[in-house]
C-alpha atoms as a PDB file:
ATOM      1  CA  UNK A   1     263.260  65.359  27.328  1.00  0.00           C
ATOM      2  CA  UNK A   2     260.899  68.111  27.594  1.00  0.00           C
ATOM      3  CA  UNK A   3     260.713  68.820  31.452  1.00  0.00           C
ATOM      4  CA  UNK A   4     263.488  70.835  33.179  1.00  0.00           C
ATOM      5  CA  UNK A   5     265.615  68.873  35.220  1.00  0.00           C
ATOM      6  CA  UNK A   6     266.764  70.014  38.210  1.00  0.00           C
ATOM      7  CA  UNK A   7     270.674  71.591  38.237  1.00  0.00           C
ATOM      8  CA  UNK A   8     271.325  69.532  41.330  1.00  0.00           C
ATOM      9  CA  UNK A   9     270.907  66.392  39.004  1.00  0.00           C
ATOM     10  CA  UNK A  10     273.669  67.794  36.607  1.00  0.00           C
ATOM     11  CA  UNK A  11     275.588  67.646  40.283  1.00  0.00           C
ATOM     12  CA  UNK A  12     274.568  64.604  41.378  1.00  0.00           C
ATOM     13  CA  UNK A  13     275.598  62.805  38.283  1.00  0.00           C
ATOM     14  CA  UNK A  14     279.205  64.307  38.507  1.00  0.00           C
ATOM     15  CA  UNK A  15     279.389  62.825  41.821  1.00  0.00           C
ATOM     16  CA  UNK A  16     278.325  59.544  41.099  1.00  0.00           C
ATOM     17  CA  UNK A  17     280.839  59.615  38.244  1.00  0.00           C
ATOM     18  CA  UNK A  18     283.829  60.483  40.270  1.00  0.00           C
ATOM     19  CA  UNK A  19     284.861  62.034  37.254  1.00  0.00           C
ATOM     20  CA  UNK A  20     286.546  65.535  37.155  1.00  0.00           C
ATOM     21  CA  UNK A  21     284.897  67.500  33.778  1.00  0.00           C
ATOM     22  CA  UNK A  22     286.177  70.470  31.836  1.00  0.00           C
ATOM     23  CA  UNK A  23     282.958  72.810  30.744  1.00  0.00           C
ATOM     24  CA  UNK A  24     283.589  71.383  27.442  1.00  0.00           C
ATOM     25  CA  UNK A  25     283.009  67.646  28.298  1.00  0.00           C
ATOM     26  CA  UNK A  26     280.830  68.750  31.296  1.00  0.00           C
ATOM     27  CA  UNK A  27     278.330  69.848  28.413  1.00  0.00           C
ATOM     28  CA  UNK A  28     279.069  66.915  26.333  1.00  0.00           C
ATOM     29  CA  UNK A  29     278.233  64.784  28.912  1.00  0.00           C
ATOM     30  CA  UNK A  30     274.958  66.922  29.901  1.00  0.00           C
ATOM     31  CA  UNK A  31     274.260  66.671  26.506  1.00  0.00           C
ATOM     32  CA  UNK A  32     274.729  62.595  26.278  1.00  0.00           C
ATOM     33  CA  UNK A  33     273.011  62.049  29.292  1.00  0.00           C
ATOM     34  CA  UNK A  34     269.891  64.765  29.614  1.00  0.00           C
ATOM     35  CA  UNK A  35     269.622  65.260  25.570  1.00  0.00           C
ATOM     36  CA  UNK A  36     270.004  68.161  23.475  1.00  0.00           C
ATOM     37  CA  UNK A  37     267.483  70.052  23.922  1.00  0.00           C
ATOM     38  CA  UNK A  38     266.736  69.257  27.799  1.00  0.00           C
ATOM     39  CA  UNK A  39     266.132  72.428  29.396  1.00  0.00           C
ATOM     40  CA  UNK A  40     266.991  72.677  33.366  1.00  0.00           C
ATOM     41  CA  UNK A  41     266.212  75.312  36.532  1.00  0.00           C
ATOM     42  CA  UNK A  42     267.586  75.547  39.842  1.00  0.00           C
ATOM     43  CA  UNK A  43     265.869  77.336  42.840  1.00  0.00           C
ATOM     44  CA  UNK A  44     266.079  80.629  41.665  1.00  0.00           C
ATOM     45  CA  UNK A  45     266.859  80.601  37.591  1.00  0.00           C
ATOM     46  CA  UNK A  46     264.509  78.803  35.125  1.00  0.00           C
ATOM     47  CA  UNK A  47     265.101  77.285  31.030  1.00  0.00           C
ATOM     48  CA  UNK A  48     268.952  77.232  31.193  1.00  0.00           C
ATOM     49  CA  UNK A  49     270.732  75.317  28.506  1.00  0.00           C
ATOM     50  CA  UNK A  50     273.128  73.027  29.161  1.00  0.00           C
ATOM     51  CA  UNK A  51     276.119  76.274  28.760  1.00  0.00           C
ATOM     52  CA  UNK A  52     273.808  78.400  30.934  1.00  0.00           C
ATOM     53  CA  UNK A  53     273.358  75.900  34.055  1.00  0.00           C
ATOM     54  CA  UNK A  54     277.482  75.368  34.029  1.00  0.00           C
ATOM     55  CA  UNK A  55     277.863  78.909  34.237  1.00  0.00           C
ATOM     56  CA  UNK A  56     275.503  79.589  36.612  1.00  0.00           C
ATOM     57  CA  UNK A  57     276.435  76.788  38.784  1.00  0.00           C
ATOM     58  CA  UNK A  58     280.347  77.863  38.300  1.00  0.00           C
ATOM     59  CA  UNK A  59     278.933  81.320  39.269  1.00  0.00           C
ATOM     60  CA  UNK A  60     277.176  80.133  42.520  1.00  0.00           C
ATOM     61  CA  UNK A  61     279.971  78.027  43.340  1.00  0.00           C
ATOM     62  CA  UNK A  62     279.103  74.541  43.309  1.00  0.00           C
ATOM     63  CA  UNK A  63     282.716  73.286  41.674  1.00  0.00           C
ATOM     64  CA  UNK A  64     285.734  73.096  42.844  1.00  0.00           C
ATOM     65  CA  UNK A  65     288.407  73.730  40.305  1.00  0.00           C
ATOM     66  CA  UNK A  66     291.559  72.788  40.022  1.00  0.00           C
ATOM     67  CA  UNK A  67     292.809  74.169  36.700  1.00  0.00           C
ATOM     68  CA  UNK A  68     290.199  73.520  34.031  1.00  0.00           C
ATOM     69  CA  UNK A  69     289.338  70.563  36.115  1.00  0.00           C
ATOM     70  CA  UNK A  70     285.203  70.774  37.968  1.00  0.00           C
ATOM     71  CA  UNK A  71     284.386  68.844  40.286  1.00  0.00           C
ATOM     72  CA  UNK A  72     280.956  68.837  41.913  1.00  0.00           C
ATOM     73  CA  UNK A  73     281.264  70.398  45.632  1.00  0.00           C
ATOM     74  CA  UNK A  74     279.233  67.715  47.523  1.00  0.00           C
ATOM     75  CA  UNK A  75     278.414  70.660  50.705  1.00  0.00           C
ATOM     76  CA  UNK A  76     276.981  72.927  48.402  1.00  0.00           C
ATOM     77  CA  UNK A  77     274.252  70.543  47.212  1.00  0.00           C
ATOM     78  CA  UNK A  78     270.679  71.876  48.684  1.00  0.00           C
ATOM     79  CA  UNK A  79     269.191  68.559  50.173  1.00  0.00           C
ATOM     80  CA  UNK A  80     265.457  69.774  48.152  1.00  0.00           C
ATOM     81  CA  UNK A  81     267.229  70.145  44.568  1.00  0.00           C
END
């Protein structure tokens, strides 16, 4: 895939999983899912890899963690992402 996807999508598909993701099999999944070179932006950062988005999205706070468990944090998904 060649045009950046959204980081709400990254969210979205967490949720629809149900499943709760370390980083590691966050990416892998990312990774399955988006490919390997998919690039992705969120309102206010632009070309993050697949490491970068998790980090910035851990950073903005849009998990919930319980260990090394994420889980998506449904209220903290902008309705225009």
């Amino acid at each position: 895939m060649s045009d950046s996807i959204h980081g709400h999508e990254v969210l979205r598909m967490m949720l629809a999983s149900g499943t709760a993701y370390t980083k590691a099999n966050l990416r892998e999944e990312i990774v399955r899912r988006f490919g390997p070179h998919a690039r992705f932006h969120t309102c206010s950062a632009q070309n993050l890899t697949a490491d970068e988005l998790i980090e910035f999205l851990e950073q903005r706070s849009k998990f919930q963690k319980t260990g090394d468990a994420l889980l998506p944090d449904a209220a903290r998904i902008c309705a225009d992402g």
